[in-house]
PDB file of N, CA and C in Angstrom:
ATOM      1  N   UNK A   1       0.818  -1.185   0.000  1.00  0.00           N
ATOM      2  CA  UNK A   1       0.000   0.000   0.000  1.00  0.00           C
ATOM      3  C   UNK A   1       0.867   1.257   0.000  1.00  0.00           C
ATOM      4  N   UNK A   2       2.117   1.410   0.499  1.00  0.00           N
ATOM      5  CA  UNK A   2       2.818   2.100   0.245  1.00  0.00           C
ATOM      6  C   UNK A   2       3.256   2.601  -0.785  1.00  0.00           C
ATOM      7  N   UNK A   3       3.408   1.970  -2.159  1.00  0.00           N
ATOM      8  CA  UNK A   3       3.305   2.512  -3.461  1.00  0.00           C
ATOM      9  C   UNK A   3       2.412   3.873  -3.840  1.00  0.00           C
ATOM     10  N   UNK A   4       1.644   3.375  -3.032  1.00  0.00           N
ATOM     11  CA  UNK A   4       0.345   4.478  -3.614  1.00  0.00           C
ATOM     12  C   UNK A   4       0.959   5.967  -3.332  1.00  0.00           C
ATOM     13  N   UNK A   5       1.841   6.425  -2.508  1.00  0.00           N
ATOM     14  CA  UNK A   5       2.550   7.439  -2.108  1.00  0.00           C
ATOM     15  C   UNK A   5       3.464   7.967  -3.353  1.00  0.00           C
ATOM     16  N   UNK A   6       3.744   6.416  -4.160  1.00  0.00           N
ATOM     17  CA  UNK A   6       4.967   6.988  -5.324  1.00  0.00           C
ATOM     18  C   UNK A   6       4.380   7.432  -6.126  1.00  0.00           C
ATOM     19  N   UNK A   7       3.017   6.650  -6.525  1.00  0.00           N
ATOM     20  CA  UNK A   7       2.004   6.509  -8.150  1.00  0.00           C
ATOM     21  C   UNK A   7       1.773   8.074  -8.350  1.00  0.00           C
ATOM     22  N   UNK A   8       1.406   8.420  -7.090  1.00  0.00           N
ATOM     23  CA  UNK A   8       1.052   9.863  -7.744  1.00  0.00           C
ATOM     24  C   UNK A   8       2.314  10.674  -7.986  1.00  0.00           C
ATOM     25  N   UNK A   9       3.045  11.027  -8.016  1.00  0.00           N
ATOM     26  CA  UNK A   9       4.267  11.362  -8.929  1.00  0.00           C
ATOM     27  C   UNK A   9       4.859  10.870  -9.832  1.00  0.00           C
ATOM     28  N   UNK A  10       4.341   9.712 -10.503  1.00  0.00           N
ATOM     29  CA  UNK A  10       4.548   9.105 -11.598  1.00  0.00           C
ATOM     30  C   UNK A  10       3.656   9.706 -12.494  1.00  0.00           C
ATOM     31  N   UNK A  11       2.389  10.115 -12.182  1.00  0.00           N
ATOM     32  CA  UNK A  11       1.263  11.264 -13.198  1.00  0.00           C
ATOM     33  C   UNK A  11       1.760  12.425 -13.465  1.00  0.00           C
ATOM     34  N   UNK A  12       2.915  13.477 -12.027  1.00  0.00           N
ATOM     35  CA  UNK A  12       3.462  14.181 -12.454  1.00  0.00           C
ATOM     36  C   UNK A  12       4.689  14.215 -13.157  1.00  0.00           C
ATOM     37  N   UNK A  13       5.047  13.280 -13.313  1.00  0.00           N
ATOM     38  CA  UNK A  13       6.636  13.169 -14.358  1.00  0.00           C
ATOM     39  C   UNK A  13       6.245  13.135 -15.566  1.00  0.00           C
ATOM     40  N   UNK A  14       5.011  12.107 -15.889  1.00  0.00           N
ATOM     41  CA  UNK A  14       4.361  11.844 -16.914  1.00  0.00           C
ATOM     42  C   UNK A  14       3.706  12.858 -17.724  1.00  0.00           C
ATOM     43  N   UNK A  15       3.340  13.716 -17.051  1.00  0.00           N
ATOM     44  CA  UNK A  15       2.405  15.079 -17.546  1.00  0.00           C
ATOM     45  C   UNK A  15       4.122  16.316 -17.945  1.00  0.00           C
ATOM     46  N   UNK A  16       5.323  16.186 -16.960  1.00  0.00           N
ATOM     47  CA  UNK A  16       6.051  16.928 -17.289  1.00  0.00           C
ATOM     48  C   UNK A  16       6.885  16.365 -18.479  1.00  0.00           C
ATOM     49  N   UNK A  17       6.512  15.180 -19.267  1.00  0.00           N
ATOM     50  CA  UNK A  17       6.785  14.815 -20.459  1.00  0.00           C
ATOM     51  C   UNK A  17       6.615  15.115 -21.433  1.00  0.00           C
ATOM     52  N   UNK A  18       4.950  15.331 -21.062  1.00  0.00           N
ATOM     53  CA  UNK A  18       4.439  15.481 -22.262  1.00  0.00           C
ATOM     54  C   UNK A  18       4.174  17.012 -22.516  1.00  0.00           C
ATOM     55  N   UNK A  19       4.498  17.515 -21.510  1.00  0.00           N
ATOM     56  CA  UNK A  19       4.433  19.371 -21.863  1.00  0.00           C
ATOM     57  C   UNK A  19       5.761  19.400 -22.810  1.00  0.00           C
ATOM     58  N   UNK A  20       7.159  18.664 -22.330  1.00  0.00           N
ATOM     59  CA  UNK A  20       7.941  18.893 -22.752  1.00  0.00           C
ATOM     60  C   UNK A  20       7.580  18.874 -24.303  1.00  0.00           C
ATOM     61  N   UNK A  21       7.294  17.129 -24.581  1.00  0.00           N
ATOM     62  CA  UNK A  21       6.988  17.512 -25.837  1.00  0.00           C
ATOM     63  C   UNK A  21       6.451  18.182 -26.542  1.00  0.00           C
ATOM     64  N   UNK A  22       5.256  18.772 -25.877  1.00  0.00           N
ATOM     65  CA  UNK A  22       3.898  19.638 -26.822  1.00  0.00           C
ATOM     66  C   UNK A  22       5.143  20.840 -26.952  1.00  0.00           C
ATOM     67  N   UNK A  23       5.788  21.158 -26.221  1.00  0.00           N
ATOM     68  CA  UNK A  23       6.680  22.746 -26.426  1.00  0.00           C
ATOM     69  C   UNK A  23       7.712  21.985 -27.526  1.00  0.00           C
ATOM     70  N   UNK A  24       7.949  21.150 -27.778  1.00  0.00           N
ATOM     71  CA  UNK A  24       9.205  20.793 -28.584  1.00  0.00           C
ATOM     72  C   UNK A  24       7.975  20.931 -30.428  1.00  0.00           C
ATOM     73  N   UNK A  25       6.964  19.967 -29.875  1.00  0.00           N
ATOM     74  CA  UNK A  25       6.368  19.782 -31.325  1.00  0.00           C
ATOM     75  C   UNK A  25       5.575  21.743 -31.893  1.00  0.00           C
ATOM     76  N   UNK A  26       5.176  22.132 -30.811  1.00  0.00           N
ATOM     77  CA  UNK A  26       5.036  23.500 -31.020  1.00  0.00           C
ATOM     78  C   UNK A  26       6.131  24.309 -31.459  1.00  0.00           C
ATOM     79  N   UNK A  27       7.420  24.356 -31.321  1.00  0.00           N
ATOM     80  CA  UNK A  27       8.113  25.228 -31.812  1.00  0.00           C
ATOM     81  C   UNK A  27       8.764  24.443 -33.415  1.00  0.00           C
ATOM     82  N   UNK A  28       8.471  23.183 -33.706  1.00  0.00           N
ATOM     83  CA  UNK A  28       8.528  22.958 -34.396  1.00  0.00           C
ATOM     84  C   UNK A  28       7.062  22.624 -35.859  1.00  0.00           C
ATOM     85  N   UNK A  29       6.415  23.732 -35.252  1.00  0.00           N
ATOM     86  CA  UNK A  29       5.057  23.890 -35.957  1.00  0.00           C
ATOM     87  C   UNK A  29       4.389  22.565 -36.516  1.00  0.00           C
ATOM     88  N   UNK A  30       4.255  21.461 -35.124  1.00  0.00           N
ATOM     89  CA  UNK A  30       3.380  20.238 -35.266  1.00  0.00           C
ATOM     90  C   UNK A  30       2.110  20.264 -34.738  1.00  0.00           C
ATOM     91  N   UNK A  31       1.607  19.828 -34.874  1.00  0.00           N
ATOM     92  CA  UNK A  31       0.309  19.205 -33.922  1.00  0.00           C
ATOM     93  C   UNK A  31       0.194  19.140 -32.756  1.00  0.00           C
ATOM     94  N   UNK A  32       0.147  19.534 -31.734  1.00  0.00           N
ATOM     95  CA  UNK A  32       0.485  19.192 -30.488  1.00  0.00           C
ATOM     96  C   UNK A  32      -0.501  19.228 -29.135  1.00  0.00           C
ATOM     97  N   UNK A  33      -1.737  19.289 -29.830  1.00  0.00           N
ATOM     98  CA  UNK A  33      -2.980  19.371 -28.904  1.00  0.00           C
ATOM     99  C   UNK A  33      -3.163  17.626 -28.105  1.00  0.00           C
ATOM    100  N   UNK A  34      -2.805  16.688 -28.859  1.00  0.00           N
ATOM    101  CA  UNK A  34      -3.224  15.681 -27.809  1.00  0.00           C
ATOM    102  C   UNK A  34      -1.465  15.821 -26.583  1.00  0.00           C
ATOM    103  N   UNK A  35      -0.829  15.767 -27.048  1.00  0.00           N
ATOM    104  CA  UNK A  35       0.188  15.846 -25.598  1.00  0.00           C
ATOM    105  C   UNK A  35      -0.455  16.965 -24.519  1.00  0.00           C
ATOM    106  N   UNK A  36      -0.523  18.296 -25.074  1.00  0.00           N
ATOM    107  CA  UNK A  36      -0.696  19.121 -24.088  1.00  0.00           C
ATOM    108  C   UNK A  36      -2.505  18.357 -23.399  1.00  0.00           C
ATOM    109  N   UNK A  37      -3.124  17.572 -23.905  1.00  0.00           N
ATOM    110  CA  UNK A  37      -3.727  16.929 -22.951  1.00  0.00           C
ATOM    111  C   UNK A  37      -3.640  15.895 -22.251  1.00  0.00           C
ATOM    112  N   UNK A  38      -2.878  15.319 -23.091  1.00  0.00           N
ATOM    113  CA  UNK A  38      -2.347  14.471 -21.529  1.00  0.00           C
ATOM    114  C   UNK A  38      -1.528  15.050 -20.625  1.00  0.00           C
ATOM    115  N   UNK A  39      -1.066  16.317 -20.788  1.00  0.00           N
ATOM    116  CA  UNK A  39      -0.166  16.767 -20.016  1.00  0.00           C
ATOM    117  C   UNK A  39      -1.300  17.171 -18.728  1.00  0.00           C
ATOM    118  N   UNK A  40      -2.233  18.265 -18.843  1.00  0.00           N
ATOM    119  CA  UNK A  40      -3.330  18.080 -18.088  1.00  0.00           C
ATOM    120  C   UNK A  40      -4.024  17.144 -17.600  1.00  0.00           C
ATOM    121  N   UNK A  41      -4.277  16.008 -18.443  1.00  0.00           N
ATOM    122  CA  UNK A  41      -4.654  14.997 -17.342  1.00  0.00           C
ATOM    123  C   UNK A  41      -3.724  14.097 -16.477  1.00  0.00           C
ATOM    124  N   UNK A  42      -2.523  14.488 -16.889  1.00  0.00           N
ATOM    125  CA  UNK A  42      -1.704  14.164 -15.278  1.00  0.00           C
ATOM    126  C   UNK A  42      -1.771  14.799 -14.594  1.00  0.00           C
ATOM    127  N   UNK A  43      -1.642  16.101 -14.528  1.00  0.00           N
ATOM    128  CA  UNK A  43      -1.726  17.060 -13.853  1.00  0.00           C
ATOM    129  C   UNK A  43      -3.021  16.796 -13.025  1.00  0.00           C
ATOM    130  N   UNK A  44      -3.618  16.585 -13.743  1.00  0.00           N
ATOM    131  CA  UNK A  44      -5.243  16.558 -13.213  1.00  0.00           C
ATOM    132  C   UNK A  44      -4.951  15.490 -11.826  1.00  0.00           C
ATOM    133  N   UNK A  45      -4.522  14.446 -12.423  1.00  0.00           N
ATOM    134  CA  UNK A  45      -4.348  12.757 -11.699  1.00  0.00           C
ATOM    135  C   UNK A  45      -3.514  12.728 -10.454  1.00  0.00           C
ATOM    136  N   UNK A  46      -2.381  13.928 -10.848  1.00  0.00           N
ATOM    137  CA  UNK A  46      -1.871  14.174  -9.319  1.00  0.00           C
ATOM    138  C   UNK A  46      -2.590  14.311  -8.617  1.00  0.00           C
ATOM    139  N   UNK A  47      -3.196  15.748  -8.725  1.00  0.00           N
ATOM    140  CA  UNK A  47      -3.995  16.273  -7.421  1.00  0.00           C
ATOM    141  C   UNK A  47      -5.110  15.229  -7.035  1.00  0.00           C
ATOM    142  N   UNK A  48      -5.839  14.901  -8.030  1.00  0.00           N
ATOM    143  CA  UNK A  48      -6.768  13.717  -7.454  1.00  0.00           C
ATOM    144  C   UNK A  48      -6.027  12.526  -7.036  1.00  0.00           C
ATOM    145  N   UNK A  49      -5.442  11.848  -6.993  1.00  0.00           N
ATOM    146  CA  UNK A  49      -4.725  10.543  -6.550  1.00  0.00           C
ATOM    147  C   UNK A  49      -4.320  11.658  -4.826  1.00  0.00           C
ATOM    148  N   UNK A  50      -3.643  12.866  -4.742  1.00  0.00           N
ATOM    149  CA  UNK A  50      -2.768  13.499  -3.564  1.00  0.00           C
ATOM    150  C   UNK A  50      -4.116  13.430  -2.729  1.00  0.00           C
ATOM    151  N   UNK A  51      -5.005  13.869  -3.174  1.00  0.00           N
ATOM    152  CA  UNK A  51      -6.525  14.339  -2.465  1.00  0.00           C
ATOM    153  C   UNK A  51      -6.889  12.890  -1.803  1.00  0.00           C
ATOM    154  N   UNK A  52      -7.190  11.750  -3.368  1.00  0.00           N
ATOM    155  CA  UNK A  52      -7.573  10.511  -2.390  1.00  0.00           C
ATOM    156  C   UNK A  52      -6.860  10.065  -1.044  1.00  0.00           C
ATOM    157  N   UNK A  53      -5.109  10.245  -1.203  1.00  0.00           N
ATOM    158  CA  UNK A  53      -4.716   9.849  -0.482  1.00  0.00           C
ATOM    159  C   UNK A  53      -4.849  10.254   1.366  1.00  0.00           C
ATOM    160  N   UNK A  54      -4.898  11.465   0.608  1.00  0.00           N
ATOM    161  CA  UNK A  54      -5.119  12.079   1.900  1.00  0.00           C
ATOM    162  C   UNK A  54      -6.542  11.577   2.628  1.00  0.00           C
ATOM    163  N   UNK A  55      -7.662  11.167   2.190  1.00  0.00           N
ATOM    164  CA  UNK A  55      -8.581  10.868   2.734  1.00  0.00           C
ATOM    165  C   UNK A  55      -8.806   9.373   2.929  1.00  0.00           C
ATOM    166  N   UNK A  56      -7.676   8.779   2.514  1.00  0.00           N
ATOM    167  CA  UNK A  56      -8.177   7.527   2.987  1.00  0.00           C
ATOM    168  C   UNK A  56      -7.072   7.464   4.210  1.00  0.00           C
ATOM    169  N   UNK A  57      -5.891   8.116   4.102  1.00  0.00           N
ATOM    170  CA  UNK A  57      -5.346   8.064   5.483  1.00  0.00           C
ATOM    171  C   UNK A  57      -5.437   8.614   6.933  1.00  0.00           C
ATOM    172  N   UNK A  58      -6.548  10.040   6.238  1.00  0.00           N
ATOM    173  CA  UNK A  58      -7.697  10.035   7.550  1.00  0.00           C
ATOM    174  C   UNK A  58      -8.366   8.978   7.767  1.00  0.00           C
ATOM    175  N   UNK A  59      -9.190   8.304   6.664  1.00  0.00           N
ATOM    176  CA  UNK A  59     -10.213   7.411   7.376  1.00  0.00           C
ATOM    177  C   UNK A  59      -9.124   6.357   8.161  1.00  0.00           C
ATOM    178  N   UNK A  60      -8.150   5.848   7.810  1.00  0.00           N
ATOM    179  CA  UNK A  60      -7.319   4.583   8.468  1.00  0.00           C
ATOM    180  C   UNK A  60      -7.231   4.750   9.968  1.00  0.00           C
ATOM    181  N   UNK A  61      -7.275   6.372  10.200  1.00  0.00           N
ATOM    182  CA  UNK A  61      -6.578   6.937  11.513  1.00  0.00           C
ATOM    183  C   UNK A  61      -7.906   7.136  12.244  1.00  0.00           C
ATOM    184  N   UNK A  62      -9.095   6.773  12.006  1.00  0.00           N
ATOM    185  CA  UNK A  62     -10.168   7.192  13.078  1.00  0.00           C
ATOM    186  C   UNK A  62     -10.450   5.982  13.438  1.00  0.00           C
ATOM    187  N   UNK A  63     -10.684   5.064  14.993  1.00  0.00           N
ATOM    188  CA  UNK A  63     -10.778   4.128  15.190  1.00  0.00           C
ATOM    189  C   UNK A  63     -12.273   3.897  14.877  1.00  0.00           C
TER     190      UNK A  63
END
């Protein structure tokens, strides 16, 4: 269960990938609307995965 602490920074590395790329394929005048959304939905996935976590390790802690 401890993993679950890493996973969510694996959405943010993942999302800082794919910005990278959308800025690489953007200055090279590509296409680049699906990266910059996945870049947001990691982004997104952090905070929700940080949020779950946080509430299920309240609930663990109330007897």
């Amino acid at each position: 269960m401890n993993y679950l602490k890493f996973t969510q920074y694996a959405y943010l590395i993942a999302a800082l990938l794919f910005a990278v790329d959308a800025y690489l394929k953007w200055q090279e005048k590509e296409n680049y609307t699906i990266q910059l959304l996945f870049a947001f939905v990691g982004i997104f996935m952090f905070f929700f995965r940080r949020n779950f976590g946080k509430k299920f390790a309240e609930r663990n802690k109330k007897p």
